[in-house]
C-alpha atoms as a PDB file:
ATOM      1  CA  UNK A   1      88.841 -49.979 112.270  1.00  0.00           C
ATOM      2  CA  UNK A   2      89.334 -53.481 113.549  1.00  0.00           C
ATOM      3  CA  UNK A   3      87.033 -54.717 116.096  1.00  0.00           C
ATOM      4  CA  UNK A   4      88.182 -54.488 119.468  1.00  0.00           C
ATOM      5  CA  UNK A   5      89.866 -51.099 119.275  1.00  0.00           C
ATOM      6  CA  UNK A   6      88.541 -47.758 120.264  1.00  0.00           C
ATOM      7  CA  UNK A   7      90.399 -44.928 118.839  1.00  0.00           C
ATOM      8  CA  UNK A   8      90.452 -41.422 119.095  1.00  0.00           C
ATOM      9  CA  UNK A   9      91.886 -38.874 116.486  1.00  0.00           C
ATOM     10  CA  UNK A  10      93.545 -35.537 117.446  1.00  0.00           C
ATOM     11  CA  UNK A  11      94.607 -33.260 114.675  1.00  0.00           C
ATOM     12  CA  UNK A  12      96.770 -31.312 116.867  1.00  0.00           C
ATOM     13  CA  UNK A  13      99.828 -31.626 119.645  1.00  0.00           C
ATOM     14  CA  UNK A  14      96.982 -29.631 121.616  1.00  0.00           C
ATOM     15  CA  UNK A  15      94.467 -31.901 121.015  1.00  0.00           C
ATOM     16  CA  UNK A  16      96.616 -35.262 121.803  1.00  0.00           C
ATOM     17  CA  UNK A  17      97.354 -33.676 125.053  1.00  0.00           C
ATOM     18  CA  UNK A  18      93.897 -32.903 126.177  1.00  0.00           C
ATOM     19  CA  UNK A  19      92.719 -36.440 125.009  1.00  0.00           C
ATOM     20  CA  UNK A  20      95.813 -38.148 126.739  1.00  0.00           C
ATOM     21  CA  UNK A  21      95.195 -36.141 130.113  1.00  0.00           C
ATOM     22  CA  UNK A  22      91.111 -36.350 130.081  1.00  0.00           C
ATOM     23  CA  UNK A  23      91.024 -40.281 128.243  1.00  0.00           C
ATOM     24  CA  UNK A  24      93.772 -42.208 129.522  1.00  0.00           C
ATOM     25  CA  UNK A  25      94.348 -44.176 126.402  1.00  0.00           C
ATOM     26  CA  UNK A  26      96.225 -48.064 126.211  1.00  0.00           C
ATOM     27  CA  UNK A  27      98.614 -46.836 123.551  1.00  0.00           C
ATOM     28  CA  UNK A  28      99.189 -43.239 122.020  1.00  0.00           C
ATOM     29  CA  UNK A  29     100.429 -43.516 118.096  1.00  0.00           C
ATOM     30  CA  UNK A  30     101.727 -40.544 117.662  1.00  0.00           C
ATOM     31  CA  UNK A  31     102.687 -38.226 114.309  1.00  0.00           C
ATOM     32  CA  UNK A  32     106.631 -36.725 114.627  1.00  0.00           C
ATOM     33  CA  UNK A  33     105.516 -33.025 112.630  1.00  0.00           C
ATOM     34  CA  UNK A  34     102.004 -32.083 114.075  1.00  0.00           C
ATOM     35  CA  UNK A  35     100.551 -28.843 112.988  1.00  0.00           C
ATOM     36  CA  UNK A  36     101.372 -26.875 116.519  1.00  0.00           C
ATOM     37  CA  UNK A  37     104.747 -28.452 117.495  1.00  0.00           C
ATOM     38  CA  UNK A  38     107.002 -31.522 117.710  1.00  0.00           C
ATOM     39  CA  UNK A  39     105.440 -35.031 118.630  1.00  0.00           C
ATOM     40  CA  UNK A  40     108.219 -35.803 120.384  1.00  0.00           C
ATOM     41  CA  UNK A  41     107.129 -32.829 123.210  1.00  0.00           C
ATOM     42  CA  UNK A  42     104.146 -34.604 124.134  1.00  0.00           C
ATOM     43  CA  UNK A  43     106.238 -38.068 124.276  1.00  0.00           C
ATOM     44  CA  UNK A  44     108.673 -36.801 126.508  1.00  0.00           C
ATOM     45  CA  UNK A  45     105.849 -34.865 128.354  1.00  0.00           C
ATOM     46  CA  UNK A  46     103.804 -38.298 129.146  1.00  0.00           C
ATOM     47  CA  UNK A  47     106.937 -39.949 129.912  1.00  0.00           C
ATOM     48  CA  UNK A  48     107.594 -37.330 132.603  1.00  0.00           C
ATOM     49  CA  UNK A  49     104.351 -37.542 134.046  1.00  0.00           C
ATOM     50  CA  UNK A  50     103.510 -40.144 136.919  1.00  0.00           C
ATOM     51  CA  UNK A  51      99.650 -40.934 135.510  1.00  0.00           C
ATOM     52  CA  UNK A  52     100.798 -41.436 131.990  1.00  0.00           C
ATOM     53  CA  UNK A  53     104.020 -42.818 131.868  1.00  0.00           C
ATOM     54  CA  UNK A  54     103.130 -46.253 131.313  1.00  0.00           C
ATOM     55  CA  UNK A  55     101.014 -45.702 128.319  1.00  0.00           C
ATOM     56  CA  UNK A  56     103.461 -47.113 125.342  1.00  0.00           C
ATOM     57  CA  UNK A  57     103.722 -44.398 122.727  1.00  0.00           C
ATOM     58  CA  UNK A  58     104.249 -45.732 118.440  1.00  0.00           C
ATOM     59  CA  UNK A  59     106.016 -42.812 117.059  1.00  0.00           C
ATOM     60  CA  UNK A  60     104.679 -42.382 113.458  1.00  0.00           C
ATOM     61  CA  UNK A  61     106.858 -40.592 111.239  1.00  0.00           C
ATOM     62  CA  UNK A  62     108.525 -40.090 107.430  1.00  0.00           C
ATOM     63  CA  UNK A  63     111.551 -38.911 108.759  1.00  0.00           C
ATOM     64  CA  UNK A  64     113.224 -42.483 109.679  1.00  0.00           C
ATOM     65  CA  UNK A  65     116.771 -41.481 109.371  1.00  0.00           C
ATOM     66  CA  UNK A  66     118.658 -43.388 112.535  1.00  0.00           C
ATOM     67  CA  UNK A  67     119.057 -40.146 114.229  1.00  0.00           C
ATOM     68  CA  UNK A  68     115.277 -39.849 113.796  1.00  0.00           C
ATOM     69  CA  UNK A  69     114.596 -43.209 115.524  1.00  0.00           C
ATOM     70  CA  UNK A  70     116.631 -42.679 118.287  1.00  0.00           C
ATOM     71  CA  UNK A  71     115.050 -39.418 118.951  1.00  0.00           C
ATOM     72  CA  UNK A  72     112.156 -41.735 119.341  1.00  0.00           C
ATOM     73  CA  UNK A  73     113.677 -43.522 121.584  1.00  0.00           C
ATOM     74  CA  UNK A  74     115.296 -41.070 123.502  1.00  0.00           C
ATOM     75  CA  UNK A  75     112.020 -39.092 124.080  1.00  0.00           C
ATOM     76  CA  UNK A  76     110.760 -42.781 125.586  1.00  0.00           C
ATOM     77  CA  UNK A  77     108.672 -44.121 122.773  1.00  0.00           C
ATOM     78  CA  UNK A  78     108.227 -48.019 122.590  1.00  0.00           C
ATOM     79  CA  UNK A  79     108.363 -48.246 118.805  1.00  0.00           C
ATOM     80  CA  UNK A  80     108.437 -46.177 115.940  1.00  0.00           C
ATOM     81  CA  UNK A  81     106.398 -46.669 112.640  1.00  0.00           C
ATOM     82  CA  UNK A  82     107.620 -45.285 109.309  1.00  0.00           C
ATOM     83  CA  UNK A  83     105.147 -43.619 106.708  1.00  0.00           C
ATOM     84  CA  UNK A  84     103.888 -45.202 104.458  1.00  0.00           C
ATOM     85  CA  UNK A  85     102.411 -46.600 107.262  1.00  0.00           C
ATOM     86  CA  UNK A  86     102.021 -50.529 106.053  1.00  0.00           C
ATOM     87  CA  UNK A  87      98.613 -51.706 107.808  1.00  0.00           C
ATOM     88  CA  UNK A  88      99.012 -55.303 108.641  1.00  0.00           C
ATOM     89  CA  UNK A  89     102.873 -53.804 110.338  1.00  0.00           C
ATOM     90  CA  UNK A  90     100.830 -51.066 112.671  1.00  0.00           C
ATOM     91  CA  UNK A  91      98.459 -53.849 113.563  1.00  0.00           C
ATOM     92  CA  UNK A  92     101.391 -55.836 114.930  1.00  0.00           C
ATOM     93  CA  UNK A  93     103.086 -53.493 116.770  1.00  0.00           C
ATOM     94  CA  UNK A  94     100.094 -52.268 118.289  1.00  0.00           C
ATOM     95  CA  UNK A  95      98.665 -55.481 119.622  1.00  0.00           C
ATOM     96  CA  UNK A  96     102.353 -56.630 120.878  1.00  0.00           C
ATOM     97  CA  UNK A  97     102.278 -53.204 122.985  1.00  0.00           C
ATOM     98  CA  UNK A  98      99.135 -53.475 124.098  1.00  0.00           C
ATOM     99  CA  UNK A  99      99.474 -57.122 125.292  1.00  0.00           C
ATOM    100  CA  UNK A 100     103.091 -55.947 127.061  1.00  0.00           C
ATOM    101  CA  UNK A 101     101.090 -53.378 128.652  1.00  0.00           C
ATOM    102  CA  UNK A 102      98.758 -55.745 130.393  1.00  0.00           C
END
């Protein structure tokens, strides 16, 4: 993990949502086909909420067909990452979101 960064892993939309709601994170990146549901749900569920609507949200996903990225978009995600997920490219993204955020 590079220096500066704290992350958190959730393995699960349920998970995400209790880390988002109890953690308050700078930036979500966030998996399209989770295990219980839809990434987009929680992205549109964040964006909906006063407290967390700010937070940027990377949409990760192997689906990157244009209707796919402007679901993304749609649901209110700042970006959207396709898999393979190229390092040095996530690095980017996420420190230009991050420093818009501050």
């Amino acid at each position: 993990m590079p220096a500066g960064y704290d992350l958190t892993i959730a393995a699960s939309l349920a998970e995400a949502r209790a880390s988002c709601r109890d953690r308050m994170p700078a930036l979500v990146l966030l998996d399209r086909h989770l295990p219980d549901g839809d990434g987009l749900d929680l992205a549109r569920e964040l964006q909906a909420s006063t407290t967390t609507a700010s937070i940027p949200i990377l949409l990760v996903s192997a689906s990157v067909l244009p209707t796919d990225v402007v679901a993304a978009e749609q649901a209110g995600c700042a970006g959207f990452i396709d898999k393979p997920v190229r390092v040095d490219d996530l690095l980017a993204q996420v420190a230009r979101h991050l420093a818009a955020a501050d």
